[in-house]
N, C-alpha and C. Protein backbone atom coordinates (compact mmCIF):
# COMPACT_ATOMS: atom_id res chain seq x y z
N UNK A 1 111.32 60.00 68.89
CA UNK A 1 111.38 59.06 67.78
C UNK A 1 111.70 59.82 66.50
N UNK A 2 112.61 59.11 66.16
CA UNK A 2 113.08 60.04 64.55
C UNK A 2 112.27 59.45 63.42
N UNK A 3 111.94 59.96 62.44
CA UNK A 3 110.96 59.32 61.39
C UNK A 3 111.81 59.49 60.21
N UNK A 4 111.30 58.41 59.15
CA UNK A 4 112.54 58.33 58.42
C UNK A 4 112.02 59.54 57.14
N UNK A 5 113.37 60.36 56.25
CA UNK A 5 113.85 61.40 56.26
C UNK A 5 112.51 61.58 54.93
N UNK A 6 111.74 59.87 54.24
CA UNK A 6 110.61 60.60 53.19
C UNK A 6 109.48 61.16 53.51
N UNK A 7 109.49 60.82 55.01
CA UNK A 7 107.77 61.05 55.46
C UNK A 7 108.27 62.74 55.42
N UNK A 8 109.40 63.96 55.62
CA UNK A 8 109.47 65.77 55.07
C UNK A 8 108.94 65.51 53.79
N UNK A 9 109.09 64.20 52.92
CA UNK A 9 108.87 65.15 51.18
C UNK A 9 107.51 65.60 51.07
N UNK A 10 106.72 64.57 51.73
CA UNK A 10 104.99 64.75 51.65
C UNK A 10 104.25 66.09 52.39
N UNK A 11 102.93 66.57 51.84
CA UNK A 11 102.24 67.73 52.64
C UNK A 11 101.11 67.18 53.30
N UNK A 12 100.56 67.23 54.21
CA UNK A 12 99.49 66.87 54.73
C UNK A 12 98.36 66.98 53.50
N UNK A 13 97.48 66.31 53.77
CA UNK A 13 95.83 66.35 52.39
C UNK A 13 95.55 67.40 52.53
N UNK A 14 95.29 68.17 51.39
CA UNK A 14 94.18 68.93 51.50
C UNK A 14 92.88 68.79 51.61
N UNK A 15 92.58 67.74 50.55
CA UNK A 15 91.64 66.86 50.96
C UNK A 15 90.79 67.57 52.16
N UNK A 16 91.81 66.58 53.46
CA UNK A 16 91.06 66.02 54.33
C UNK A 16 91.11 67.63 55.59
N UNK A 17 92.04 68.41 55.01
CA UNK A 17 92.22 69.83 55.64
C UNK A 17 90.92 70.57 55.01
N UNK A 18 90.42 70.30 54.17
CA UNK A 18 89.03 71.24 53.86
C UNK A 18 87.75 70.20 54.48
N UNK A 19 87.87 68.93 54.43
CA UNK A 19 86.95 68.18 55.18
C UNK A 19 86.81 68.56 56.76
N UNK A 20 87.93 68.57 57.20
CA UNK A 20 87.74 69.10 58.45
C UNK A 20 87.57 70.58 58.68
N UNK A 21 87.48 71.58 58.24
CA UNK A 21 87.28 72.87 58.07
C UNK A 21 85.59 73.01 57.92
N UNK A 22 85.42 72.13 56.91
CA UNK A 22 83.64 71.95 56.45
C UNK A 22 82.71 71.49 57.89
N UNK A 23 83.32 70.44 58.06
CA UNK A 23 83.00 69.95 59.69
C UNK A 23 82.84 70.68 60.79
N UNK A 24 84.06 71.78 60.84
CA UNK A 24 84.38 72.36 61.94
C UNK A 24 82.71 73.15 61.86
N UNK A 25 82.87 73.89 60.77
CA UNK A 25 81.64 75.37 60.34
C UNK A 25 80.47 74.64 60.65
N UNK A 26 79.89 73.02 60.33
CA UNK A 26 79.02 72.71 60.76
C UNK A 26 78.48 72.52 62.16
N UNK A 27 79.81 72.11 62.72
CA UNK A 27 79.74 71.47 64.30
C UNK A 27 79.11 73.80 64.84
N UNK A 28 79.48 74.38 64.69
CA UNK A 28 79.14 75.44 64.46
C UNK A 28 77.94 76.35 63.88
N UNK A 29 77.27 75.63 63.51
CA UNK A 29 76.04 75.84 62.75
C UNK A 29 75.91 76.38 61.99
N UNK A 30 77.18 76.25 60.89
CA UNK A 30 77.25 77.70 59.43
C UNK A 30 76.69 76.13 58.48
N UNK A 31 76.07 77.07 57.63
CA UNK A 31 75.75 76.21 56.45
C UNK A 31 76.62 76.12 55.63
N UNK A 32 77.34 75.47 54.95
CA UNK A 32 78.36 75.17 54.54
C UNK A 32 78.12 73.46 53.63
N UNK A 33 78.52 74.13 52.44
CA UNK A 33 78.90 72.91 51.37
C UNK A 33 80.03 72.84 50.77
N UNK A 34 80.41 71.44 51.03
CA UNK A 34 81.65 71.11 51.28
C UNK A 34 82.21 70.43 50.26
N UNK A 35 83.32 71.14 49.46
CA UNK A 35 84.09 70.50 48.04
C UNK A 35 85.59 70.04 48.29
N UNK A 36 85.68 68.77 49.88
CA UNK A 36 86.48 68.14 50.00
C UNK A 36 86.76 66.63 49.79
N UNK A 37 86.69 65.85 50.72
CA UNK A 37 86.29 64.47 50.00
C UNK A 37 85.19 64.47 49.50
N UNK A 38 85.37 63.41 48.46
CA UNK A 38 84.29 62.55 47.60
C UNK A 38 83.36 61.86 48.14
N UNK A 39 82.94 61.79 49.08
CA UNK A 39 81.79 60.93 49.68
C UNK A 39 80.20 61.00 48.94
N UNK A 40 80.17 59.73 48.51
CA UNK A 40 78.61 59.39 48.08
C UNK A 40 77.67 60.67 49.32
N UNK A 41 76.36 60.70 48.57
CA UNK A 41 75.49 61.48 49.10
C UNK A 41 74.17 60.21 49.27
N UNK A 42 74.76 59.11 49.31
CA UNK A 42 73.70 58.06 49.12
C UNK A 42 74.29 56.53 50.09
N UNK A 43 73.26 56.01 50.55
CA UNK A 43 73.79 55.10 51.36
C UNK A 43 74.12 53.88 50.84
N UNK A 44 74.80 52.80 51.25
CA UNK A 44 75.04 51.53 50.58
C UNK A 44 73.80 51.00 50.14
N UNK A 45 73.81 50.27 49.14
CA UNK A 45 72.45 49.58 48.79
C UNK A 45 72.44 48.47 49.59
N UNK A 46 71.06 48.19 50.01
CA UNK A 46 70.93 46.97 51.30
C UNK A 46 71.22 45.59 50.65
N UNK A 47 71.30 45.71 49.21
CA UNK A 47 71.81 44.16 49.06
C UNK A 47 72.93 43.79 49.33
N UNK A 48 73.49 45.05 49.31
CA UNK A 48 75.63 44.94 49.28
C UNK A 48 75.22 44.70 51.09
N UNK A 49 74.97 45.08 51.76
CA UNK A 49 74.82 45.16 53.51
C UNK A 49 74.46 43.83 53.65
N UNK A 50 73.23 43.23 53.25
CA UNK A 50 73.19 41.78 53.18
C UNK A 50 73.91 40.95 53.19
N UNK A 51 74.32 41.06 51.80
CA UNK A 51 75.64 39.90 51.25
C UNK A 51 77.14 40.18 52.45
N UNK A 52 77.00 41.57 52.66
CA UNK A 52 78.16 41.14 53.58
C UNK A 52 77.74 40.71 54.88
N UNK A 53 76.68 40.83 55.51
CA UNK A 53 76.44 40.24 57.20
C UNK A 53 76.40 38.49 56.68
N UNK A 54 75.71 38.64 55.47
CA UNK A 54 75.69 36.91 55.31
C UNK A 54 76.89 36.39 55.43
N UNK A 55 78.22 36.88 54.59
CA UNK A 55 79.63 36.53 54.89
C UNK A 55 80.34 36.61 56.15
N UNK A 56 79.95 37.26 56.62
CA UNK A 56 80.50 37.33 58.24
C UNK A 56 79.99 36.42 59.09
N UNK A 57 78.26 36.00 58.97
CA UNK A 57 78.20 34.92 59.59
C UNK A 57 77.93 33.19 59.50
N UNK A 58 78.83 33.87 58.02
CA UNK A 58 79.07 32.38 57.29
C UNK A 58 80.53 32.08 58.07
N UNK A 59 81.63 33.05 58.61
CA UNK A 59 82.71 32.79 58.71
C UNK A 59 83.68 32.95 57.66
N UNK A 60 83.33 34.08 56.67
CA UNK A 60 83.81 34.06 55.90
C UNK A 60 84.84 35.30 56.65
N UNK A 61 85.81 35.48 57.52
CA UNK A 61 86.59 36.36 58.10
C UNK A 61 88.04 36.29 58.13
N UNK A 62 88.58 35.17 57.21
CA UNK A 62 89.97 34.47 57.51
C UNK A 62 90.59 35.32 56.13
N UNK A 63 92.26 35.56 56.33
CA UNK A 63 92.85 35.97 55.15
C UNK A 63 92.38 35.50 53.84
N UNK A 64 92.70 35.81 52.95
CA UNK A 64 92.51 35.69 51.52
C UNK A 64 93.79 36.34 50.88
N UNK A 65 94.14 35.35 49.55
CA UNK A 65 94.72 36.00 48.80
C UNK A 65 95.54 37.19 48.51
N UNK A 66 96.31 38.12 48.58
CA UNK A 66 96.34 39.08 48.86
C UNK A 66 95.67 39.90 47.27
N UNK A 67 95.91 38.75 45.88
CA UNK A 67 95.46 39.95 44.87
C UNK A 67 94.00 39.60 44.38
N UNK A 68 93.25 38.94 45.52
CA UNK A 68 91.77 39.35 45.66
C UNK A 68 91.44 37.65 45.25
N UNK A 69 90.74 37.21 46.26
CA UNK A 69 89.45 35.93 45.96
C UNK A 69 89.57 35.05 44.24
N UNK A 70 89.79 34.07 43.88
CA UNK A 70 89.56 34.01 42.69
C UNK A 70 87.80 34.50 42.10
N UNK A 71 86.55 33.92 42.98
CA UNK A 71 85.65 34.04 42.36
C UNK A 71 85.52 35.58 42.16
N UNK A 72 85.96 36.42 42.95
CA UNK A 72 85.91 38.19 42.23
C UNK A 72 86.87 38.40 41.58
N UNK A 73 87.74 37.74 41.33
CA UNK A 73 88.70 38.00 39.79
C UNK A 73 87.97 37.66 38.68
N UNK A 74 87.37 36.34 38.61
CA UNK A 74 86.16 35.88 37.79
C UNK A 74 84.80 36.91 37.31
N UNK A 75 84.73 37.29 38.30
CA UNK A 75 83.11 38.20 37.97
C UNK A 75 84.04 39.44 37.71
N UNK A 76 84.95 40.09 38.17
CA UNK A 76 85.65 41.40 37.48
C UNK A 76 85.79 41.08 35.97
N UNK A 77 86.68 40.09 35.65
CA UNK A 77 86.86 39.71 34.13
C UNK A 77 85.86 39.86 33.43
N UNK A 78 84.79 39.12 33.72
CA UNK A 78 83.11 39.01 33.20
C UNK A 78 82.68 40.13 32.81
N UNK A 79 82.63 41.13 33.61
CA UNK A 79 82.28 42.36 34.07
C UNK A 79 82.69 43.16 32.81
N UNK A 80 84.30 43.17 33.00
CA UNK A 80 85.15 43.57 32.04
C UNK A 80 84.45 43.48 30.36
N UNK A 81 84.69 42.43 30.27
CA UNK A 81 84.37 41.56 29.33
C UNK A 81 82.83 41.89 28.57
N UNK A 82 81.91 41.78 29.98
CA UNK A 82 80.43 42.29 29.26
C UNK A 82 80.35 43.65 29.07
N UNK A 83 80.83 44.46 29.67
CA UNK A 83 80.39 46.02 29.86
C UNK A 83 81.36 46.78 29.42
N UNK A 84 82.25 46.59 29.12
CA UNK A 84 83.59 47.42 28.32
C UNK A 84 84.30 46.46 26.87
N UNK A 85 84.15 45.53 26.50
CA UNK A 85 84.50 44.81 25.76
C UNK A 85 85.85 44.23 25.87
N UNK A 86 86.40 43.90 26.95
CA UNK A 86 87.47 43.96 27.23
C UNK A 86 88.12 42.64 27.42
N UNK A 87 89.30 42.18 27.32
CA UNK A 87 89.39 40.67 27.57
C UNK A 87 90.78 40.70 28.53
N UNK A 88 90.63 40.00 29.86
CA UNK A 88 91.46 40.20 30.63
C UNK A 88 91.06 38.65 31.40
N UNK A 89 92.29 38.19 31.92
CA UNK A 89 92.39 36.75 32.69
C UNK A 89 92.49 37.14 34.15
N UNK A 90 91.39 36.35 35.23
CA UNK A 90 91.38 36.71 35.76
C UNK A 90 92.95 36.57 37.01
N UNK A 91 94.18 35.87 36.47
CA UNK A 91 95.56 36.45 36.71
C UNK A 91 95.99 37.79 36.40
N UNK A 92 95.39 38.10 35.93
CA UNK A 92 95.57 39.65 35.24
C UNK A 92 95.14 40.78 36.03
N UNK A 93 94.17 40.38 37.41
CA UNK A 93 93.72 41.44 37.81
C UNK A 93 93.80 41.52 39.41
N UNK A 94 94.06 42.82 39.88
CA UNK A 94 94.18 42.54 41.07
C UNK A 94 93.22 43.55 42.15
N UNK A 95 93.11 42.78 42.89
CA UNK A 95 91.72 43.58 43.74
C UNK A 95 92.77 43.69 45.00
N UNK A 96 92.51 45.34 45.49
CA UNK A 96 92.62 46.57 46.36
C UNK A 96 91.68 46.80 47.16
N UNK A 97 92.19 47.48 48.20
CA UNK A 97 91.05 48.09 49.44
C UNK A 97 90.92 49.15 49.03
N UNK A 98 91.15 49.64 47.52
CA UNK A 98 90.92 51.44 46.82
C UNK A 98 91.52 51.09 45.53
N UNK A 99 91.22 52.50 45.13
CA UNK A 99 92.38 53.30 44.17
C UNK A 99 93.18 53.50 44.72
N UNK A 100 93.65 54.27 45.73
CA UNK A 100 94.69 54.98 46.30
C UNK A 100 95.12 54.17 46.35
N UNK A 101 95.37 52.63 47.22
CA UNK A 101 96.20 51.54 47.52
C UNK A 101 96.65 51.09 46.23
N UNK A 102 95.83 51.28 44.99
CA UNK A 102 96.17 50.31 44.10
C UNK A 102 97.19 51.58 42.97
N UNK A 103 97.04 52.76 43.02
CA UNK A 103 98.24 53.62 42.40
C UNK A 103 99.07 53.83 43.36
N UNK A 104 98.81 53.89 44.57
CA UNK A 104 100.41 54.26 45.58
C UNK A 104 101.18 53.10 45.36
N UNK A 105 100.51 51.55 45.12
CA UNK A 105 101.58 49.95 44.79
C UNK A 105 102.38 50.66 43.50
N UNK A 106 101.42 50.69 42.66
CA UNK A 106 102.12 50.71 41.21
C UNK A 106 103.09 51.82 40.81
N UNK A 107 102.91 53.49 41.33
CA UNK A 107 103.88 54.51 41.53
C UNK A 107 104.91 53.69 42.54
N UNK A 108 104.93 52.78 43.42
CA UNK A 108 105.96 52.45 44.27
C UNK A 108 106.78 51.03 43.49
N UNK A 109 106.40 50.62 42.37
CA UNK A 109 106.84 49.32 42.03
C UNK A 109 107.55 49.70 40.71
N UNK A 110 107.09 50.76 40.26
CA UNK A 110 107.58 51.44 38.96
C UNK A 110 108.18 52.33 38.73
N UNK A 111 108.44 53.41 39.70
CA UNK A 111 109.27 54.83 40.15
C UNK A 111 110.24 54.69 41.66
N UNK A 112 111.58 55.35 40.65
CA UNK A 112 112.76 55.46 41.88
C UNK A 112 113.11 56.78 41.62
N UNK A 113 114.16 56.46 42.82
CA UNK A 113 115.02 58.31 42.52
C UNK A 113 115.75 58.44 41.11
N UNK A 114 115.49 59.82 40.32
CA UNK A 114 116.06 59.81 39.08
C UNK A 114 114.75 59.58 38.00
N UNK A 115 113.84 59.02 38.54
CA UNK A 115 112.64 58.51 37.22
C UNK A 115 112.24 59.74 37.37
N UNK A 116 111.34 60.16 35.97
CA UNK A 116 110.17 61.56 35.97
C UNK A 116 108.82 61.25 35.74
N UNK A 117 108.06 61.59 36.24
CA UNK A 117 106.49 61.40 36.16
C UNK A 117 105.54 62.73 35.62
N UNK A 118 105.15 62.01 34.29
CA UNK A 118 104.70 63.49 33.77
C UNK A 118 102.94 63.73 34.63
N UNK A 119 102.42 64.63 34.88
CA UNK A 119 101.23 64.92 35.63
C UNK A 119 100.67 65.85 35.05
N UNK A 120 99.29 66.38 35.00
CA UNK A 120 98.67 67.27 34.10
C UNK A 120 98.25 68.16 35.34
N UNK A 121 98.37 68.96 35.49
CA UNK A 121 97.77 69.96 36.53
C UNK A 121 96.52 70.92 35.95
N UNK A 122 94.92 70.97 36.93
CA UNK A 122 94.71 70.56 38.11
C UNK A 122 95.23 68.80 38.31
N UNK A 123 95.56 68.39 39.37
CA UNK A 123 95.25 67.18 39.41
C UNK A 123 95.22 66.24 40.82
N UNK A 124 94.83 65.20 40.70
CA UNK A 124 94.09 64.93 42.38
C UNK A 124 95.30 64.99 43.03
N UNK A 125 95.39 65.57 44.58
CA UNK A 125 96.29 66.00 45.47
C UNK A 125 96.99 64.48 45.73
N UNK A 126 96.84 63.47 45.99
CA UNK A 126 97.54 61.94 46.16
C UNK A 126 98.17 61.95 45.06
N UNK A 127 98.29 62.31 44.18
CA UNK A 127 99.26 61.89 42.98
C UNK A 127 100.82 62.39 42.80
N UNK A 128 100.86 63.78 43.55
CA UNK A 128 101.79 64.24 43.67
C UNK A 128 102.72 63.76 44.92
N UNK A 129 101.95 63.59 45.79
CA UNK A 129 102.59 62.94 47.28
C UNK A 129 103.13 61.65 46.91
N UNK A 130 102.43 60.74 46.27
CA UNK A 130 102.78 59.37 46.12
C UNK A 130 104.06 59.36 45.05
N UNK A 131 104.24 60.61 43.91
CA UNK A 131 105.70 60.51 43.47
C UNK A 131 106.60 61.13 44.22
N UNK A 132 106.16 61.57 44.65
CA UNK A 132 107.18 62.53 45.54
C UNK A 132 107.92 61.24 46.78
N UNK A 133 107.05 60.14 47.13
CA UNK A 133 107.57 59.53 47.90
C UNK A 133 108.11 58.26 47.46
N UNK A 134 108.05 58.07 45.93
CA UNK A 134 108.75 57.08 45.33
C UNK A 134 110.11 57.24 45.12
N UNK A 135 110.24 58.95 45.54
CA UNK A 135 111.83 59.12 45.07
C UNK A 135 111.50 59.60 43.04
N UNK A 136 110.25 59.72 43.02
CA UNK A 136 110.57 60.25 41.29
C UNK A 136 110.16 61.87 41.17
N UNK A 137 110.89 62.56 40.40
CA UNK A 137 110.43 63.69 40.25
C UNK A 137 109.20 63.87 39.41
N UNK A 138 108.16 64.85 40.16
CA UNK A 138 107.09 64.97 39.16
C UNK A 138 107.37 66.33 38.15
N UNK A 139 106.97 66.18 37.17
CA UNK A 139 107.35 66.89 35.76
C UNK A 139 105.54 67.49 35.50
N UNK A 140 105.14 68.53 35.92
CA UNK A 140 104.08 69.02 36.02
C UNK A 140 103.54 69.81 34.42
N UNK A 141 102.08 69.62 33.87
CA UNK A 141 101.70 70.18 32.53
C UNK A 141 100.86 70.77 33.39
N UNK A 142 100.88 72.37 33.28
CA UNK A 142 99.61 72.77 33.47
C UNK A 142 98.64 73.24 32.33
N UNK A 143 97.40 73.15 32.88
CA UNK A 143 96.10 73.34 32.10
C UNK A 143 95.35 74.33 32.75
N UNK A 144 94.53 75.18 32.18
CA UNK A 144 93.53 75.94 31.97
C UNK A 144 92.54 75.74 31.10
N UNK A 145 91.41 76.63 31.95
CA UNK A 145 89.79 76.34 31.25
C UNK A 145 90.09 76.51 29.84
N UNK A 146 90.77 77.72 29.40
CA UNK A 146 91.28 78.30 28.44
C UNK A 146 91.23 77.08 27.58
N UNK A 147 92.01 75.96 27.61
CA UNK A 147 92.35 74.76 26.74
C UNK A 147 91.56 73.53 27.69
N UNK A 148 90.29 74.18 27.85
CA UNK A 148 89.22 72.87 28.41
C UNK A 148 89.95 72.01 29.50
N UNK A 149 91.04 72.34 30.36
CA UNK A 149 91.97 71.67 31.19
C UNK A 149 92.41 70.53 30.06
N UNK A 150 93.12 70.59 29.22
CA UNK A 150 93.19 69.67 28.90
C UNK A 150 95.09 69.57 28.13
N UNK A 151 95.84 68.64 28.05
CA UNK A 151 97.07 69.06 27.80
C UNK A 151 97.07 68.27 26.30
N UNK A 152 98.10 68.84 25.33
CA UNK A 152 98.12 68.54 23.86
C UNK A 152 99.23 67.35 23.62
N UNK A 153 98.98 66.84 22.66
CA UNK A 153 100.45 66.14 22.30
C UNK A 153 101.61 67.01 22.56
N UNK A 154 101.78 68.03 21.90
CA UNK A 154 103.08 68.22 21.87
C UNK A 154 103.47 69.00 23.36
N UNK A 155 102.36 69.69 23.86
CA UNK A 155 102.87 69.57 25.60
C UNK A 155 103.13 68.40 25.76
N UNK A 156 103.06 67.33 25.63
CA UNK A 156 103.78 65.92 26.20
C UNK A 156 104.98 65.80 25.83
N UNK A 157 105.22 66.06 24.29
CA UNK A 157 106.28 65.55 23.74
C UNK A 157 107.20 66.65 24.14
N UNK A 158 106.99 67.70 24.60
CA UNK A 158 107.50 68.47 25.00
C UNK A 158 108.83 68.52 26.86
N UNK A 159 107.73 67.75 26.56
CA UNK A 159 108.15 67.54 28.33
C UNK A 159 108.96 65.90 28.43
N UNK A 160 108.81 64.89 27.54
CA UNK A 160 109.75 63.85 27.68
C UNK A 160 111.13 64.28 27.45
N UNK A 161 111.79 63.25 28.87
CA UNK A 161 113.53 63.45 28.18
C UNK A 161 113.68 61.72 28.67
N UNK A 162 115.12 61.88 28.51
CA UNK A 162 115.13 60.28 29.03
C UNK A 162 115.26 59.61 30.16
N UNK A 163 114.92 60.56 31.45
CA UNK A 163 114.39 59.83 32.33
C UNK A 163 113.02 59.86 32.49
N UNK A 164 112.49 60.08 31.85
CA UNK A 164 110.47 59.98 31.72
C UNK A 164 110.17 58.78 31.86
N UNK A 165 109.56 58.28 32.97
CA UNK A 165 109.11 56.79 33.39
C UNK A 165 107.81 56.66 32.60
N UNK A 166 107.06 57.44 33.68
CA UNK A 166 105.51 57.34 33.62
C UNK A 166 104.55 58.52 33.01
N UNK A 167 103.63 58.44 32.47
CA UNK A 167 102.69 59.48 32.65
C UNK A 167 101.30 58.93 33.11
N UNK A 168 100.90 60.04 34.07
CA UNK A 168 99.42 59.88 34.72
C UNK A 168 98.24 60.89 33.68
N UNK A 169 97.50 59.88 33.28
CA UNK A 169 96.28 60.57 32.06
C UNK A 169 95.14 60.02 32.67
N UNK A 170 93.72 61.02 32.56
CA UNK A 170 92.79 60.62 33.14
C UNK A 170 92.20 61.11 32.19
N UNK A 171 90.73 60.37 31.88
CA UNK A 171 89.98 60.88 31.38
C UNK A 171 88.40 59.68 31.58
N UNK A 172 87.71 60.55 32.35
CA UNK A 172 87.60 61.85 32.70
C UNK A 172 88.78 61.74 33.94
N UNK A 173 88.97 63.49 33.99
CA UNK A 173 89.61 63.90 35.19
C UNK A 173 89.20 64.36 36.40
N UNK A 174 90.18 63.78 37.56
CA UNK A 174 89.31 64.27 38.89
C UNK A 174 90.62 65.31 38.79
N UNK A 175 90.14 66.73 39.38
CA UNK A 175 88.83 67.07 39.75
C UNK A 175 88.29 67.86 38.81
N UNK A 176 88.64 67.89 36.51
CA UNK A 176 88.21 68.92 36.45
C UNK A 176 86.80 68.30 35.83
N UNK A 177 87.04 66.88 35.81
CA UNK A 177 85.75 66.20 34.54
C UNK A 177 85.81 66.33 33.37
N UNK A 178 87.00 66.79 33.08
CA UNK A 178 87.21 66.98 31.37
C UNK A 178 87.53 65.56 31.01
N UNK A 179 87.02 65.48 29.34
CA UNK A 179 86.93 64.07 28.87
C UNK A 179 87.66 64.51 27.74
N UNK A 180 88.68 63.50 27.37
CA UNK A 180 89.56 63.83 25.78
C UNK A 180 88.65 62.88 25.06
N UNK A 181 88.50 63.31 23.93
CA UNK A 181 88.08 62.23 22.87
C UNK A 181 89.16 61.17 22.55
N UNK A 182 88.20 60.14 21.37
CA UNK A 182 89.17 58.78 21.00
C UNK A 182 90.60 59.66 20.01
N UNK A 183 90.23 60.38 19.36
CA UNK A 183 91.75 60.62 18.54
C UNK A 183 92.75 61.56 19.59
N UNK A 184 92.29 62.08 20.48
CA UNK A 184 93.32 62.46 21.23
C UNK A 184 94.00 61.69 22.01
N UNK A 185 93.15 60.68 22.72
CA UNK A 185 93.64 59.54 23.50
C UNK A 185 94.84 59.11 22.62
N UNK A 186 94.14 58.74 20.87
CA UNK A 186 94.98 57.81 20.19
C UNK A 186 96.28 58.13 20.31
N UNK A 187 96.25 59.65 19.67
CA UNK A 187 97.82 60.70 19.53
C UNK A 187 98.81 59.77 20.82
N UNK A 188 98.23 60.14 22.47
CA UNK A 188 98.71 59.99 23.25
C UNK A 188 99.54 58.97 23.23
N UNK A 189 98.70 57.69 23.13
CA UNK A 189 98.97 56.71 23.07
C UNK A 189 100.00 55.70 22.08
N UNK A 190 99.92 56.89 21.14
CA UNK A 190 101.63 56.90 20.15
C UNK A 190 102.70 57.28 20.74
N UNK A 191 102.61 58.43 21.20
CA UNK A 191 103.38 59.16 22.39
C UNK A 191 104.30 57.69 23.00
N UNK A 192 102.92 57.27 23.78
CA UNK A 192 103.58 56.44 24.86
C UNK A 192 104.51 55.48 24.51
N UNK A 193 103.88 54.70 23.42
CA UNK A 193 104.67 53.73 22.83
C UNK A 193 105.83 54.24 21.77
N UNK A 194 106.03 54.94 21.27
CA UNK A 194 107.21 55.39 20.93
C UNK A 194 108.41 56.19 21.65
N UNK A 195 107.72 56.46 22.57
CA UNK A 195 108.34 57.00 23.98
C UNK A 195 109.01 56.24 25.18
N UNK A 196 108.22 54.95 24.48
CA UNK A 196 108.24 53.34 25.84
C UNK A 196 107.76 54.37 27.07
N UNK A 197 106.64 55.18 27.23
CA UNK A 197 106.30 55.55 28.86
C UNK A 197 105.62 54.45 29.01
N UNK A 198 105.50 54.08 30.39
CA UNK A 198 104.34 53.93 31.08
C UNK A 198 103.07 54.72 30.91
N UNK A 199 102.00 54.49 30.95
CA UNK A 199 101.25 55.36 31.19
C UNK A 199 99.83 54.60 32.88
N UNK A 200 99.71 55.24 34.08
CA UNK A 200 98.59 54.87 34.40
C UNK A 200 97.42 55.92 34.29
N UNK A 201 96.19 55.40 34.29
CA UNK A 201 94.82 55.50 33.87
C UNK A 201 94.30 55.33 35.01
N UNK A 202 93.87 56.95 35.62
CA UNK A 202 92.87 56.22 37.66
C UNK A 202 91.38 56.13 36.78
């Protein structure tokens, strides 16, 4: 079976290549702590376990929507709304089986061959795979502790030309946890709009 020619651009996870490495040493009996996936160190809370056996044997098992239930668009908005100050309709929002599902849609709905995606390096290993398989080139900033991992305006402005689609900004960042303050965000965010980027926010 021939596979088609984007599944060469991608590398396997690392991720999930140090998860299984961590595993292996355990199945082995080395003590070993493991800085691969993100997995909670804590179990579901039994109300969330509840509410879902109750839905299952309510019959609640049939498709839905694909951009999520109205009544959890409703309580997201709310949510929004009470705890971030934020005002969003609940047309406005769309519910995912992740993050990952919900930036691999939007890198795939917004990036082609020829677009550039600016990225701050360290930065989470899916971000690079998922442009890489949109067909956009990623346009890499690297960072050091040196500058708190953190990249400046004019490293940005530095790095736009006119195929600059998108830029990916986190804050905080996985994996370094660095947080920019509000006037740096702001800078950015001139950037963007005078730049017309995109910008997504994981």
């Amino acid at each position: 079976m021939k596979l088609a020619k984007r599944t060469t651009l991608i590398s396997p996870s690392p991720t999930l290549g140090i998860t299984a490495k961590v595993n292996q040493l355990r199945a082995q009996g080395i003590d070993v702590i493991g800085f691969g996936a993100g997995e909670p160190d804590f179990d579901t809370p039994s109300y969330i376990k509840e509410e879902a056996i109750k839905s299952l044997q309510a019959g609640f098992t049939k498709y839905t929507a694909t951009s999520g239930i109205p009544e959890l668009k409703t309580a997201i908005a709310a949510k929004l709304k009470r705890d971030n100050g934020l005002d969003f309709q609940p047309a406005e929002i769309i519910v995912s089986c992740g993050a990952k599902h919900s930036l691999y849609n939007a890198i795939m709905v917004l990036c082609e061959k020829g677009d550039e995606v600016i990225l701050a390096s360290p930065y989470w290993v899916s971000y690079l795979e998922m442009i890489k398989l949109s067909g956009a080139k990623p346009v890499i900033i690297k960072t050091t502790e040196k500058n708190s991992f953190k990249i400046s305006p004019e490293q940005l402005l530095a790095k736009v030309r006119p195929k600059t689609k998108l830029l990916i900004l986190n804050s905080p960042s996985n994996p370094t946890g660095m947080m920019y303050t509000a006037p740096e965000l702001a800078a950015f965010a001139k950037i963007a709009v005078d730049k017309d980027l995109l910008v997504i926010s994981d």
